[in-house]
Protein backbone atom coordinates (compact mmCIF):
# COMPACT_ATOMS: atom_id res chain seq x y z
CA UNK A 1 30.97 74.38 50.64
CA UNK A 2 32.15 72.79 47.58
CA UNK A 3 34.82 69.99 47.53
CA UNK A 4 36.24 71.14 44.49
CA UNK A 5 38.83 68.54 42.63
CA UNK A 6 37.60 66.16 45.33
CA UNK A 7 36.61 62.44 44.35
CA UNK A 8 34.01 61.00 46.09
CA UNK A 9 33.13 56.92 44.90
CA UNK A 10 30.27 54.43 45.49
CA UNK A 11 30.67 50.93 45.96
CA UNK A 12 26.66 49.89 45.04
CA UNK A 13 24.91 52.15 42.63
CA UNK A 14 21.47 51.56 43.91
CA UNK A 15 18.21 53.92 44.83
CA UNK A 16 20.05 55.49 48.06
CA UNK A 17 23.43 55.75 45.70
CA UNK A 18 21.79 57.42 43.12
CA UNK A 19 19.90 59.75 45.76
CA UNK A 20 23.47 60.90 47.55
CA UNK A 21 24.67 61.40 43.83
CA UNK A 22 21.91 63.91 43.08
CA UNK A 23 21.90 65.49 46.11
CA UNK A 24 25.29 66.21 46.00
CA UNK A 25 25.80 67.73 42.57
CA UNK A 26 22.42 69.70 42.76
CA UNK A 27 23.86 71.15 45.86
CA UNK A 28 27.28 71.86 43.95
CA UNK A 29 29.34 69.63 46.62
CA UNK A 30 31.29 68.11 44.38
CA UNK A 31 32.23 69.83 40.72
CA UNK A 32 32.54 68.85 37.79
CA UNK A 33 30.17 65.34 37.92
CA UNK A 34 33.22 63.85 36.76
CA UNK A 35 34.22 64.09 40.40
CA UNK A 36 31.69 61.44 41.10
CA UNK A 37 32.72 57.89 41.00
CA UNK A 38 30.76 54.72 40.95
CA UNK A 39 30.84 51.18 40.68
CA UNK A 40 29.04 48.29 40.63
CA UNK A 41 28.11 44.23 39.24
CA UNK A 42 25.08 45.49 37.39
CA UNK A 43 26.87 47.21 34.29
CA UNK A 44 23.53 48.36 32.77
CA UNK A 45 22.82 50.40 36.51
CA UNK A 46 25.98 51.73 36.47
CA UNK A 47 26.03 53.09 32.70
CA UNK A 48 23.06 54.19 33.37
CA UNK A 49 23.70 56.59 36.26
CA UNK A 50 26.84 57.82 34.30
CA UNK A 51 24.68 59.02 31.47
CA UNK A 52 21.92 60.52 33.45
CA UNK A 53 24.37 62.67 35.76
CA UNK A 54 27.90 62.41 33.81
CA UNK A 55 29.83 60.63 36.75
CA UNK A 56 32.38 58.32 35.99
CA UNK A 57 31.34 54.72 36.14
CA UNK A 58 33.99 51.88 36.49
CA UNK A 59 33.23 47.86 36.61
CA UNK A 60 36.05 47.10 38.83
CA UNK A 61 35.58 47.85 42.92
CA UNK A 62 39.83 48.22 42.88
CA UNK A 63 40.22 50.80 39.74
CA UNK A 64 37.52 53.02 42.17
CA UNK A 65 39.66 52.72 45.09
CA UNK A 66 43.03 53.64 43.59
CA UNK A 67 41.46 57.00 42.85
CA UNK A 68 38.45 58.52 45.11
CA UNK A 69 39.14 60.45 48.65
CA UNK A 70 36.48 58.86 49.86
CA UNK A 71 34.37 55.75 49.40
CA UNK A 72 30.74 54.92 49.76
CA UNK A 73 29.99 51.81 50.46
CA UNK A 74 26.09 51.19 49.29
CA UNK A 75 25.74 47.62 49.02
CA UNK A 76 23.85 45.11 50.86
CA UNK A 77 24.83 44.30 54.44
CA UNK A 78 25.75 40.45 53.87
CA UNK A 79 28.03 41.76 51.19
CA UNK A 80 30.13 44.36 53.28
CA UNK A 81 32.52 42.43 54.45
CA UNK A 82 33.64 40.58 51.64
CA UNK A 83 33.62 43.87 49.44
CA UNK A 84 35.87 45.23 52.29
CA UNK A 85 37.98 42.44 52.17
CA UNK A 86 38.35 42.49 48.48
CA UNK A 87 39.51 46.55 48.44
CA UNK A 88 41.24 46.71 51.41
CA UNK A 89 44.88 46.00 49.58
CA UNK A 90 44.28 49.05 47.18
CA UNK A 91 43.28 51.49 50.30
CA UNK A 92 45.35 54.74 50.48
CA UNK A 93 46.26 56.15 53.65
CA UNK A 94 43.87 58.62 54.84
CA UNK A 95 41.24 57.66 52.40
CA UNK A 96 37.57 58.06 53.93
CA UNK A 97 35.72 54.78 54.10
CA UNK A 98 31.80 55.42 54.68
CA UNK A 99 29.53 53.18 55.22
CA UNK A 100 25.22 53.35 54.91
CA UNK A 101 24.78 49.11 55.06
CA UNK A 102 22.34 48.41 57.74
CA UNK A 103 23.28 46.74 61.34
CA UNK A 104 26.93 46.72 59.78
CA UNK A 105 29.23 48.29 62.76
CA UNK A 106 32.21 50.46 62.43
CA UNK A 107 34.04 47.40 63.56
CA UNK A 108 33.63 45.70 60.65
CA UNK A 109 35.60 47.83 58.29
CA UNK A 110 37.74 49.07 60.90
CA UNK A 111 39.05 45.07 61.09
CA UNK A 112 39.07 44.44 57.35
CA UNK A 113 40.78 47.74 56.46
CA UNK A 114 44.57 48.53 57.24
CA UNK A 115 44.90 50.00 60.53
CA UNK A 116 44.53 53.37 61.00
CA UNK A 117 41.86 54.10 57.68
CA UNK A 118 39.07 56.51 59.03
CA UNK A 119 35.84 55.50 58.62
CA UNK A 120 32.35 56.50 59.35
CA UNK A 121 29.01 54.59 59.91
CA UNK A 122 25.75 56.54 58.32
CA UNK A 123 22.34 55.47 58.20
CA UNK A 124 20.12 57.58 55.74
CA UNK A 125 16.62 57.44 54.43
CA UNK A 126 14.80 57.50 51.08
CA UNK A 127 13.61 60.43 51.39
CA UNK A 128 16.99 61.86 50.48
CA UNK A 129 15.74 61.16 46.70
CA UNK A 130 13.73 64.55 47.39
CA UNK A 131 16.66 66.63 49.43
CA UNK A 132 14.28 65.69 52.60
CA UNK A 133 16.32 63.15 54.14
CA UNK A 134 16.88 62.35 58.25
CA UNK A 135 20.18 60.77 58.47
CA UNK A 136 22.47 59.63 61.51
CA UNK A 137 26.49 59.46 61.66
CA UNK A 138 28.74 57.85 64.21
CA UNK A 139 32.57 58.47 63.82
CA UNK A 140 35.55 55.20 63.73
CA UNK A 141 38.37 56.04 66.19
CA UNK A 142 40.47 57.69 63.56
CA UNK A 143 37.57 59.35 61.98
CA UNK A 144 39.17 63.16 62.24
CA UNK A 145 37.35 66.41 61.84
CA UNK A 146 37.86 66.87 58.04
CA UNK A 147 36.31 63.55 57.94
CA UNK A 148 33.31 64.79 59.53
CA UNK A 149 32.95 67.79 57.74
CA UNK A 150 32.94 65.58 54.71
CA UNK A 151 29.91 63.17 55.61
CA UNK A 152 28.64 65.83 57.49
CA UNK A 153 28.51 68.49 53.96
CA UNK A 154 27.18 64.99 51.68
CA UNK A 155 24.21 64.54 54.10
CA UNK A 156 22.67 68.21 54.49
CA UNK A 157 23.04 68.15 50.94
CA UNK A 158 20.08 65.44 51.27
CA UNK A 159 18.22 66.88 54.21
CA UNK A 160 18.80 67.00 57.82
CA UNK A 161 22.19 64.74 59.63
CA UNK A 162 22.99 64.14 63.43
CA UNK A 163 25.91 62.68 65.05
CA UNK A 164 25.19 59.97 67.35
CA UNK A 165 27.12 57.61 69.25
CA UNK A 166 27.29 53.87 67.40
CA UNK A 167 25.75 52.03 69.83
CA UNK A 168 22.70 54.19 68.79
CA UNK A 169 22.98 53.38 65.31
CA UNK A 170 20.30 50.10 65.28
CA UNK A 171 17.66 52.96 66.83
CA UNK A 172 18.33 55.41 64.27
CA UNK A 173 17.73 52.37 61.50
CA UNK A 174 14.44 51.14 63.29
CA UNK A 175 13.33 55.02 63.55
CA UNK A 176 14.15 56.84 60.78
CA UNK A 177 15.91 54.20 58.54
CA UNK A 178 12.98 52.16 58.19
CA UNK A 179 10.22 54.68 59.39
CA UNK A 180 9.39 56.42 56.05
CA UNK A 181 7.49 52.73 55.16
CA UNK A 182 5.68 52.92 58.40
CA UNK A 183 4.43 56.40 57.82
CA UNK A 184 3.74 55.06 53.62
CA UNK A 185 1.17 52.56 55.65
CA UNK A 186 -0.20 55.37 57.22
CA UNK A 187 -0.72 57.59 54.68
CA UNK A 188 -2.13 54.21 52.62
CA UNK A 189 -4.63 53.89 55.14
CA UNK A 190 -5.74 57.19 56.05
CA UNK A 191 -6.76 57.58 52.42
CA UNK A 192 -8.60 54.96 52.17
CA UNK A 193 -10.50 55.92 55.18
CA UNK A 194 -11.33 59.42 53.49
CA UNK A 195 -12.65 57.13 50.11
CA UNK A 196 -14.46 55.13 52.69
CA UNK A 197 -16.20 58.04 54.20
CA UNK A 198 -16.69 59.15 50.36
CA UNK A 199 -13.94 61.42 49.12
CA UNK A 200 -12.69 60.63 45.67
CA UNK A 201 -8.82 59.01 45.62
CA UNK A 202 -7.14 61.85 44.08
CA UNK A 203 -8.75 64.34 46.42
CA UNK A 204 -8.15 62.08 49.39
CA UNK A 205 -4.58 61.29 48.44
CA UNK A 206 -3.80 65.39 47.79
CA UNK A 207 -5.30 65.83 51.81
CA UNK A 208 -3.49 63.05 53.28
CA UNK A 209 -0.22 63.42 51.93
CA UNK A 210 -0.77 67.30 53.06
CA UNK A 211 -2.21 66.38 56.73
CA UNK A 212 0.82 64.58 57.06
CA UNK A 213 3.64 67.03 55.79
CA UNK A 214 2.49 70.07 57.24
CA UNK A 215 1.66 68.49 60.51
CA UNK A 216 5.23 67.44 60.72
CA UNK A 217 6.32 70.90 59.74
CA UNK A 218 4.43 72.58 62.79
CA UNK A 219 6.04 70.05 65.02
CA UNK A 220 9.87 71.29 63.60
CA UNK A 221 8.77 74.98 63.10
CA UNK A 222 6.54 75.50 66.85
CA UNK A 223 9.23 73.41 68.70
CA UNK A 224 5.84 72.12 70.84
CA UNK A 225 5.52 68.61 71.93
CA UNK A 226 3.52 66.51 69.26
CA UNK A 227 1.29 66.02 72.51
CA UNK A 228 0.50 69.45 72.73
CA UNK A 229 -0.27 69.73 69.30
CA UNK A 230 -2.32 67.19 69.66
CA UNK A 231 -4.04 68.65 72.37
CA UNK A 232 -4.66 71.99 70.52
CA UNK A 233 -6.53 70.00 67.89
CA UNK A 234 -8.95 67.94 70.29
CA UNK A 235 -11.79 69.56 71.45
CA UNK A 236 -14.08 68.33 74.11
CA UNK A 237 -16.78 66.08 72.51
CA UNK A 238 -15.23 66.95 69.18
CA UNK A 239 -14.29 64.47 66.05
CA UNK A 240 -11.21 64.14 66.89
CA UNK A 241 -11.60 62.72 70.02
CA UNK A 242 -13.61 60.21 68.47
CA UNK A 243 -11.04 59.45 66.50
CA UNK A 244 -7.94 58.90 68.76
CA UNK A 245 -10.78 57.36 71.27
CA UNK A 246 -10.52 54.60 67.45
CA UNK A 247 -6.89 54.15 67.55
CA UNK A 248 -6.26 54.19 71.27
CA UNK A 249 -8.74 50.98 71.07
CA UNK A 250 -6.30 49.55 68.14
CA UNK A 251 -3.68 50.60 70.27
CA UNK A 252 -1.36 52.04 67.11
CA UNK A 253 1.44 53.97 69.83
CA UNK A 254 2.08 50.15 71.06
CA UNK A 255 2.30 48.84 67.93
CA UNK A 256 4.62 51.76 66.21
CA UNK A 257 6.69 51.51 69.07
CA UNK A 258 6.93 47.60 68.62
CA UNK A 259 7.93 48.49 65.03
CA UNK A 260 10.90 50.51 65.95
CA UNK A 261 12.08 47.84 68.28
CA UNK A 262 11.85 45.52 66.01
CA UNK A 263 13.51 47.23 62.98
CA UNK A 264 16.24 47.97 65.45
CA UNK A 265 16.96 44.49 66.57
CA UNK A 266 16.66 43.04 63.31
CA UNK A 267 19.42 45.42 62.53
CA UNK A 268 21.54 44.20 64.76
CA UNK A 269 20.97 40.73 63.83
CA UNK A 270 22.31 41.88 60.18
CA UNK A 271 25.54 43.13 61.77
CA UNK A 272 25.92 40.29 63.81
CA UNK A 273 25.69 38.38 60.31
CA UNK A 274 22.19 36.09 60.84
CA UNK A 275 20.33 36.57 57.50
């Protein structure tokens, strides 16, 4: 559904900016481009991401504020509160405040905005650069349903959204915020495996990557339990066997759980404010 004549700002034009910006004007969200707003310290960035997609790029956070519907907030987590501070005095009423800052909870804006401004907390991924994304949204208490709708039509536009509840939200960062650079490590080391065992790089890298897409597909297209699937590859006495017997040993399920937990808590150390 297009938001036509709708403006839509960032506060931060960064990678994940820049991603969300794509994603929504490939998916025709917002038209024209000039419907896209962004802002940011770096000049160069921000004159850069005007040329490349024809969005409107403005130097000062306040000139933004006076004219989106809603505003992105994609800067880093120590800075949120200050740049909330700084706007707040040039919010409109009803204006949609969104943030995607790490460990930063709704409360934060919520207390640093005038009363009554919805806003919504969303945690996405990188790879929303490809339209692939897994993000998470949890709703501020005057968050309404065209609010939703809103964050809810930016973030299919990158790949795949749920609505969770906010005290979920450090999870969602430790699993799927910070997971696509656990699964990178994988992928790093499974390939080097295969040129260990003898494969050439490229050849490696083409089967890896592959292994690791299309086994994820099967898991969202067979709606089986990965252990199932897991199952279905293993047979008695067989390689693969020999293989999980290998990583059972190095015990990688304890250690990529201990990831998550610890992504997750180090988020909410950011929104408690500990650097």
């Amino acid at each position: 559904m297009p938001f036509i004549n709708k403006k839509i700002g960032f506060i931060g034009a960064g990678a994940m900016a820049e991603a969300l910006i794509r994603s929504m004007l490939q998916g025709g969200l917002i038209t024209p481009p000039s419907g896209v707003w962004a802002s940011d310290i770096d000049v160069d960035r921000g004159r850069y991401l005007s040329d490349k997609y024809g969005i409107i790029f403005v130097e000062n956070n306040k000139d933004l504020i006076e004219i989106v519907d809603a505003v992105i907030y994609a800067v880093k987590p120590f800075m949120m509160e200050q740049v909330v501070s700084e706007v707040s005095p040039h919010v409109r009423e009803g204006q949609l405040h969104i943030s995607i800052a790490a460990g930063i909870p709704l409360r934060t804006l919520e207390q640093n905005l005038p009363s009554g401004t919805p806003v919504i907390r969303v945690m996405p991924n990188t790879p929303c650069l490809i339209g692939e994304g897994a993000s998470a949204y949890a709703l501020g208490a005057a968050a309404g349903e065209e609010d939703e709708e809103l964050v809810k039509e930016i973030l299919k536009c990158a790949g795949t959204a749920v609505k969770v509840a906010e005290n979920l939200m450090n999870a969602v960062t430790g699993l799927s915020g910070s997971g696509p650079a656990y699964v990178f490590l994988i992928l790093e080391a499974l390939i080097d495996g295969a040129v260990k065992a003898g494969l050439p790089r490229d050849v490696a890298s083409v089967l890896a990557s592959q292994t690791l897409a299309g086994s994820a597909r099967l898991v969202q297209e067979s709606g089986e339990h990965p252990a199932r699937l897991k199952d279905m590859v293993t047979t008695p006495g067989g390689t693969t066997i020999a293989g999980l017997h290998v990583l059972e040993q190095g015990k990688l399920r304890a250690v990529l759980i201990d990831a998550v937990m610890a992504a997750a808590r180090r988020a909410e150390e950011l929104g408690s404010g500990k650097k």
